[in-house]
Protein backbone atom coordinates (compact mmCIF):
# COMPACT_ATOMS: atom_id res chain seq x y z
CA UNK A 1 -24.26 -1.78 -11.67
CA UNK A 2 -21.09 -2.33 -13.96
CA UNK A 3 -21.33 -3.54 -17.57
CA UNK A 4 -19.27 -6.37 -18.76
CA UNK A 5 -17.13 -4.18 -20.52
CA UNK A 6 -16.16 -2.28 -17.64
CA UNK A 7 -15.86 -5.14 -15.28
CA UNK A 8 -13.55 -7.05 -18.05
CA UNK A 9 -11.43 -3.64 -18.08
CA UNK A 10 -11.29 -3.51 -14.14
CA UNK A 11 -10.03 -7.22 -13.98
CA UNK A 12 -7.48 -5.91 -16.99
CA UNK A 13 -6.36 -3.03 -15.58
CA UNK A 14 -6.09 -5.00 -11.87
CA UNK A 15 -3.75 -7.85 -13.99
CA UNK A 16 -1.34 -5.04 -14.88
CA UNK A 17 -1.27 -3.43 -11.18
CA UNK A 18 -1.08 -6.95 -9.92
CA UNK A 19 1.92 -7.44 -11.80
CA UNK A 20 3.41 -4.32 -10.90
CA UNK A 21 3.01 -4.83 -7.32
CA UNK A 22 5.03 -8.09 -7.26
CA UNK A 23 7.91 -6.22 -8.58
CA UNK A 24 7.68 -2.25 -7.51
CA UNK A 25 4.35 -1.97 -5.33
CA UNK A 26 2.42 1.09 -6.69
CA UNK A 27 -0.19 -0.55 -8.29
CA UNK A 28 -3.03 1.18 -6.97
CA UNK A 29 -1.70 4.45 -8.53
CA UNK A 30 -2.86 2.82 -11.51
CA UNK A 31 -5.99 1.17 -10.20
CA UNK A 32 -7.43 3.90 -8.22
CA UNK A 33 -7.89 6.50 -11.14
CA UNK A 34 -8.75 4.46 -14.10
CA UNK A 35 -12.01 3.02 -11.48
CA UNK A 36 -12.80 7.39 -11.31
CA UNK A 37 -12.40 7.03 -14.84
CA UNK A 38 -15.00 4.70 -15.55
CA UNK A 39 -17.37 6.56 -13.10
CA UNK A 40 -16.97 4.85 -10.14
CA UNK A 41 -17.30 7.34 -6.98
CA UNK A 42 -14.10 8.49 -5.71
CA UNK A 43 -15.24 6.89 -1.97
CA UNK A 44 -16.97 4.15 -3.84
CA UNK A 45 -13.79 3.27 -5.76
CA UNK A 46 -11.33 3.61 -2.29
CA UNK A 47 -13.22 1.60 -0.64
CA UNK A 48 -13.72 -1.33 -3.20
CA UNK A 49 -10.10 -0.80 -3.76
CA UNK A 50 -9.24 -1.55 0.03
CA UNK A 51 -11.41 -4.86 0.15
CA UNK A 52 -10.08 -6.00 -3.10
CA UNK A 53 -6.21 -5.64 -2.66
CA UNK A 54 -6.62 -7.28 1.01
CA UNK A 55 -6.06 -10.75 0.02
CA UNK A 56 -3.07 -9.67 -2.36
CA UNK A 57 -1.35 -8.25 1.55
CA UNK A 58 -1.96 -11.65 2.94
CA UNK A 59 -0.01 -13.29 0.55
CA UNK A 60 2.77 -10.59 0.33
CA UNK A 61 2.67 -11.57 4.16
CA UNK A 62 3.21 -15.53 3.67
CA UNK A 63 5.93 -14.66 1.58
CA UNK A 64 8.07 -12.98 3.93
CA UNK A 65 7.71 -15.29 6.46
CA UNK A 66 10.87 -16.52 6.44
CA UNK A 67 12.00 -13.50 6.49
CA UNK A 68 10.77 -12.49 9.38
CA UNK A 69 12.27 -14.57 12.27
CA UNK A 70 13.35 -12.72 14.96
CA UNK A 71 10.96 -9.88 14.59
CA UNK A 72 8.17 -11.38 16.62
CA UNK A 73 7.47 -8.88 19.28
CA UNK A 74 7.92 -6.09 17.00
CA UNK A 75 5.27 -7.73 14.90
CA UNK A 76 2.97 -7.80 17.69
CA UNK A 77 3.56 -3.94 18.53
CA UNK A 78 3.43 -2.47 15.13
CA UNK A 79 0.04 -4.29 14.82
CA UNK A 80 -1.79 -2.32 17.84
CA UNK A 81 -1.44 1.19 16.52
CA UNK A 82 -1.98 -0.71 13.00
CA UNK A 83 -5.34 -1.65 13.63
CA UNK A 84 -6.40 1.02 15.54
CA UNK A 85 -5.01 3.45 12.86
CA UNK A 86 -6.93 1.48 10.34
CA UNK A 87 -10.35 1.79 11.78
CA UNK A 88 -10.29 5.33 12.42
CA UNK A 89 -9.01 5.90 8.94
CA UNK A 90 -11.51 3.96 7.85
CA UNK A 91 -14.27 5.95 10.18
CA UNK A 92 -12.74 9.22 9.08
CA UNK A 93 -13.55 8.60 5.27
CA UNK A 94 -17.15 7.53 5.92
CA UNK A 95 -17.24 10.81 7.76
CA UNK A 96 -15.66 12.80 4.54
CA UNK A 97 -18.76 14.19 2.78
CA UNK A 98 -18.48 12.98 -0.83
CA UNK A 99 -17.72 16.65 -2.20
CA UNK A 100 -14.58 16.88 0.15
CA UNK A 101 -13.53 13.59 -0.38
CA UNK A 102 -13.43 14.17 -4.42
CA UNK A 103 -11.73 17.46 -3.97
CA UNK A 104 -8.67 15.72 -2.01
CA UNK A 105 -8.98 12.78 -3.76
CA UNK A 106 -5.99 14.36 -6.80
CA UNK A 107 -3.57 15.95 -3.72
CA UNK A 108 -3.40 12.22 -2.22
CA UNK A 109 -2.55 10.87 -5.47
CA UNK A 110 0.09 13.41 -6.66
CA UNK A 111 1.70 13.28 -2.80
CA UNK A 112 1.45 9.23 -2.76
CA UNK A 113 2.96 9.28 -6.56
CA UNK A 114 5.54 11.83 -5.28
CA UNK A 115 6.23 9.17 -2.17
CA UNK A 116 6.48 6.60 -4.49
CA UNK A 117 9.14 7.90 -7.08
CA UNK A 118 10.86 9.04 -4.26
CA UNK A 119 11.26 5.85 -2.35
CA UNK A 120 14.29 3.95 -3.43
CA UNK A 121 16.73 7.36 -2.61
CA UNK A 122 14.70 7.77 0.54
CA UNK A 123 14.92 4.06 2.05
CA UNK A 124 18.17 3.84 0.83
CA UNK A 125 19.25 7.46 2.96
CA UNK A 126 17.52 6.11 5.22
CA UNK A 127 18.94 2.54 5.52
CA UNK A 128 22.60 3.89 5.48
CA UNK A 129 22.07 6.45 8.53
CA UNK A 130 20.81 3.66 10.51
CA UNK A 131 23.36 1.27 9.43
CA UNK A 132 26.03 3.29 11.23
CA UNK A 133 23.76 3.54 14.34
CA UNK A 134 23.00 0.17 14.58
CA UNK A 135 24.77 -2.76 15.71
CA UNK A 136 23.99 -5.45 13.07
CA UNK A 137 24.68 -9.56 14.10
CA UNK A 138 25.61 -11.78 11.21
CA UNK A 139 22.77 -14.09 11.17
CA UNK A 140 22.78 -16.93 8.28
CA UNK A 141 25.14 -14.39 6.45
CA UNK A 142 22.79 -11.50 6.89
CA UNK A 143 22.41 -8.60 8.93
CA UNK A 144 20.11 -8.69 11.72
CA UNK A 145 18.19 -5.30 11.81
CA UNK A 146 16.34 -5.33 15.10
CA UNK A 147 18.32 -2.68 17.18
CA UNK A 148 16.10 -3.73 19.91
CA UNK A 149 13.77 -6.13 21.49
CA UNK A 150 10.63 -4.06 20.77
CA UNK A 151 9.63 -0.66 18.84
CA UNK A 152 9.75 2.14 21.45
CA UNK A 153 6.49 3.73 22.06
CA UNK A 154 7.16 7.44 20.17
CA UNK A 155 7.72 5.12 17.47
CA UNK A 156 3.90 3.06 17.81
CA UNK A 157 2.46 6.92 17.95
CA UNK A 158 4.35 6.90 14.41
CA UNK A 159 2.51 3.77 13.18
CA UNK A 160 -0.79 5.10 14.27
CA UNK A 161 -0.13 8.16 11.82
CA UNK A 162 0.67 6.12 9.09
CA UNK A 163 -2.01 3.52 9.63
CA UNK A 164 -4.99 6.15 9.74
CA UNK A 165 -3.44 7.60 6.19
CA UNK A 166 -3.69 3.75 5.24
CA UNK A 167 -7.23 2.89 6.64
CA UNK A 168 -8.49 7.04 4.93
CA UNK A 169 -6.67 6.29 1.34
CA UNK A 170 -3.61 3.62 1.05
CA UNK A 171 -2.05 4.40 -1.94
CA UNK A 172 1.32 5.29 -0.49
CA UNK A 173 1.15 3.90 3.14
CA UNK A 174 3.41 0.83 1.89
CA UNK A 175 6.16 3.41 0.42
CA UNK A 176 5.69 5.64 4.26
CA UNK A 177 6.00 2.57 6.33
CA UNK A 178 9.80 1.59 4.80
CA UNK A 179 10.65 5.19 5.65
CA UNK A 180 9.01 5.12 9.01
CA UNK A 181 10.57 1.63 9.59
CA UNK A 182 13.86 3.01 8.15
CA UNK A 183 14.06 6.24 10.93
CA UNK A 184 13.07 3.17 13.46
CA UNK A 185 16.74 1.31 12.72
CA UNK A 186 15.87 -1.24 10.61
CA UNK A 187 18.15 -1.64 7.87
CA UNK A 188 17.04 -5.40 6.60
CA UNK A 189 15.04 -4.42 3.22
CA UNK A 190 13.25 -8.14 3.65
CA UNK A 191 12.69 -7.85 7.69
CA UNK A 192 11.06 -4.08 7.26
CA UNK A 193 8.92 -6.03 4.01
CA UNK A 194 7.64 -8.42 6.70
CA UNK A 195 6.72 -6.16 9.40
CA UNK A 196 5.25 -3.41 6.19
CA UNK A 197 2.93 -6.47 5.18
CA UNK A 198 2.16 -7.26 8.58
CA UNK A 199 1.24 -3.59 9.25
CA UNK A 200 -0.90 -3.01 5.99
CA UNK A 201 -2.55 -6.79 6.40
CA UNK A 202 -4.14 -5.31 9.74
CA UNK A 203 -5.42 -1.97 8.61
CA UNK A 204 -6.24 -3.21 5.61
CA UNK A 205 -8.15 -5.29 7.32
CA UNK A 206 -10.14 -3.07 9.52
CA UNK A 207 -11.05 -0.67 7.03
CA UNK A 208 -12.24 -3.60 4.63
CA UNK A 209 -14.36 -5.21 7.15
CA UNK A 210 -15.61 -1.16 8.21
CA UNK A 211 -16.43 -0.14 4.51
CA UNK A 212 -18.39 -3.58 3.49
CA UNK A 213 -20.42 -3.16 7.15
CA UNK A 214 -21.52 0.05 5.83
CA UNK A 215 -22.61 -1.04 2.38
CA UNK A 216 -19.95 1.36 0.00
CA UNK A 217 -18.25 -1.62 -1.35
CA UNK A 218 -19.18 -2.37 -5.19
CA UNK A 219 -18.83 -6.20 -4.79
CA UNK A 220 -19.15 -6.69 -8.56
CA UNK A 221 -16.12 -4.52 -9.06
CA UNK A 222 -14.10 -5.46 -5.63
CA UNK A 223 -14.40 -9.36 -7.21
CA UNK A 224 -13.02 -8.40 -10.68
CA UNK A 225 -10.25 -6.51 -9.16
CA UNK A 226 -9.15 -9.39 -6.86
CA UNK A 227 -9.35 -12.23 -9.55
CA UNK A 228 -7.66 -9.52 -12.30
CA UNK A 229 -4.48 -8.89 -9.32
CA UNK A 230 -4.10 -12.56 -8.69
CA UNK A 231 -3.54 -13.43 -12.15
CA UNK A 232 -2.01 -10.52 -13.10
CA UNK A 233 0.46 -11.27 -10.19
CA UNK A 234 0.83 -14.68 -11.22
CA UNK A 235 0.82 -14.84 -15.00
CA UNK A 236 2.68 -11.72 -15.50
CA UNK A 237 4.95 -10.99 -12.80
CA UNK A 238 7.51 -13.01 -14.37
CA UNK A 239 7.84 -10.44 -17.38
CA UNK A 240 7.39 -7.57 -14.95
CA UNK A 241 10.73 -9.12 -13.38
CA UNK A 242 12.44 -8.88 -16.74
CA UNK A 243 11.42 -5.68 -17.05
CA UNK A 244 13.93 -2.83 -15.61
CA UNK A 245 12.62 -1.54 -12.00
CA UNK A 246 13.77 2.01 -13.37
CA UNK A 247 11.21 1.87 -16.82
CA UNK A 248 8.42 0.29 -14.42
CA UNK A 249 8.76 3.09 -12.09
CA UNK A 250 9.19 6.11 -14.49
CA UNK A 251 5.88 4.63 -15.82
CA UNK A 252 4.12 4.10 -13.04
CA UNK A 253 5.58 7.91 -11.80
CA UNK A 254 4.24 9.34 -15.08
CA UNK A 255 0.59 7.55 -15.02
CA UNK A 256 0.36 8.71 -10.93
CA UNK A 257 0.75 12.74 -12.27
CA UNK A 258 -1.12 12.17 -14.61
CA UNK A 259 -4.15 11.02 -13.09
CA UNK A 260 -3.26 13.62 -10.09
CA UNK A 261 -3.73 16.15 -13.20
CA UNK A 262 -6.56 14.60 -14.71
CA UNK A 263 -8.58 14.26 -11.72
CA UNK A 264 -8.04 18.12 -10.92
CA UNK A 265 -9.00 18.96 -13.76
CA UNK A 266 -11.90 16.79 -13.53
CA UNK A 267 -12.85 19.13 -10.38
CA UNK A 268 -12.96 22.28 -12.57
């Protein structure tokens, strides 16, 4: 059972990663270690994590809805493989003995904080190759992204991929579904936000309902993390908006390694 003290620092520490996640996304690179950090098991803490940060998706969702007119059937698609990849994520880390689990636990973190500070040169590669592949329709005077009426399938088989990374670990899976939407020839930045939110809202989903079935949720913690996000996101994220994407980033970059670091050598 947490103390006070640590439950007040989860909510804290949540605030700030709320925050951060309105502006740059990341957050759990932040939230994920410092829970380690105050003892929490690294399944334990994934977990917890996963049911906390749900509701935070469903709001990201409601606020791309305008956004994402048009994009309908490749909603309903993407969500298939998206909820199938989240269970057996999900089912996959309750199958991880604990030991294993800890001793990946650092790799995911370095490779998701090595996804993360590379995602603006890597959606923006990405977004320019498929510009000049796809035919775009002004729309309201904005491009319309969907090069077709539906994702083809080799492209759900993608999804699937990056939805059982989601539903295992998450940190990262926001950051490898702009790339994956990216090689898919979307080029709208606030159409592939939708159809990301729609995407993580539904494994998300799965693996939260999965992990509190099986009892590895720490409510205490999971409750102090979602009230801590929400007003973190809300109080704060005006400042965070002020504050250069670049400096948020570098930080965030520099806490991800260094957790990576400090959780390997943890495993020593």
């Amino acid at each position: 059972m947490p103390t006070p003290i640590q439950l007040v620092t989860i909510a804290g520490i949540s605030a700030l990663g709320g925050a951060i996640n309105s502006v740059a996304g990341g957050g759990m690179l932040l939230v994920f270690p410092a829970l380690v950090g105050l003892g929490v098991p690294p399944i334990v803490a994934n977990a917890t994590g996963t049911v906390a940060l749900w509701p935070g998706s469903m709001g990201s969702l409601w606020g791309y809805r305008s956004a994402m007119r048009g994009t309908g059937r490749w909603a309903l698609y993407l969500a298939v493989p998206s909820l199938i990849g989240g269970l057996l994520g999900a089912l996959l880390l309750l199958s991880t003995p604990s030991a294993r689990f800890s001793a990946l636990v650092p790799w995911l973190m370095l490779g998701a904080t090595v996804m993360f500070v590379a995602q603006r040169p890597d959606t923006t590669w990405l977004q320019n190759r498929s510009r000049s592949r796809t035919e775009t329709v002004g729309n309201a005077g904005a491009a319309n992204s969907i090069p077709a009426l539906q994702p083809p399938l080799h492209y759900l088989f993608l999804q699937l991929a990056i939805a059982i990374y989601g539903g295992y670990f998450g940190a990262g899976a926001g950051i490898l579904m702009l790339v994956g939407l990216g090689l898919m020839g979307l080029t709208n930045i606030h159409q592939m936000n939708g159809l990301k939110n729609v995407c993580g809202s539904c494994f998300n989903a799965v693996a939260a309902i999965t992990f509190a079935t099986q009892g590895i949720v720490d409510w205490p913690i999971a409750a102090a993390m979602a009230v801590g996000s929400v007003l973190g996101g809300y109080f704060t994220s005006g400042l965070a908006q002020r504050t250069p994407q670049a400096l948020i980033r570098t930080v965030i970059g520099v806490i991800g390694l260094a957790g990576s670091v400090w959780l390997m050598w943890q495993r020593q």
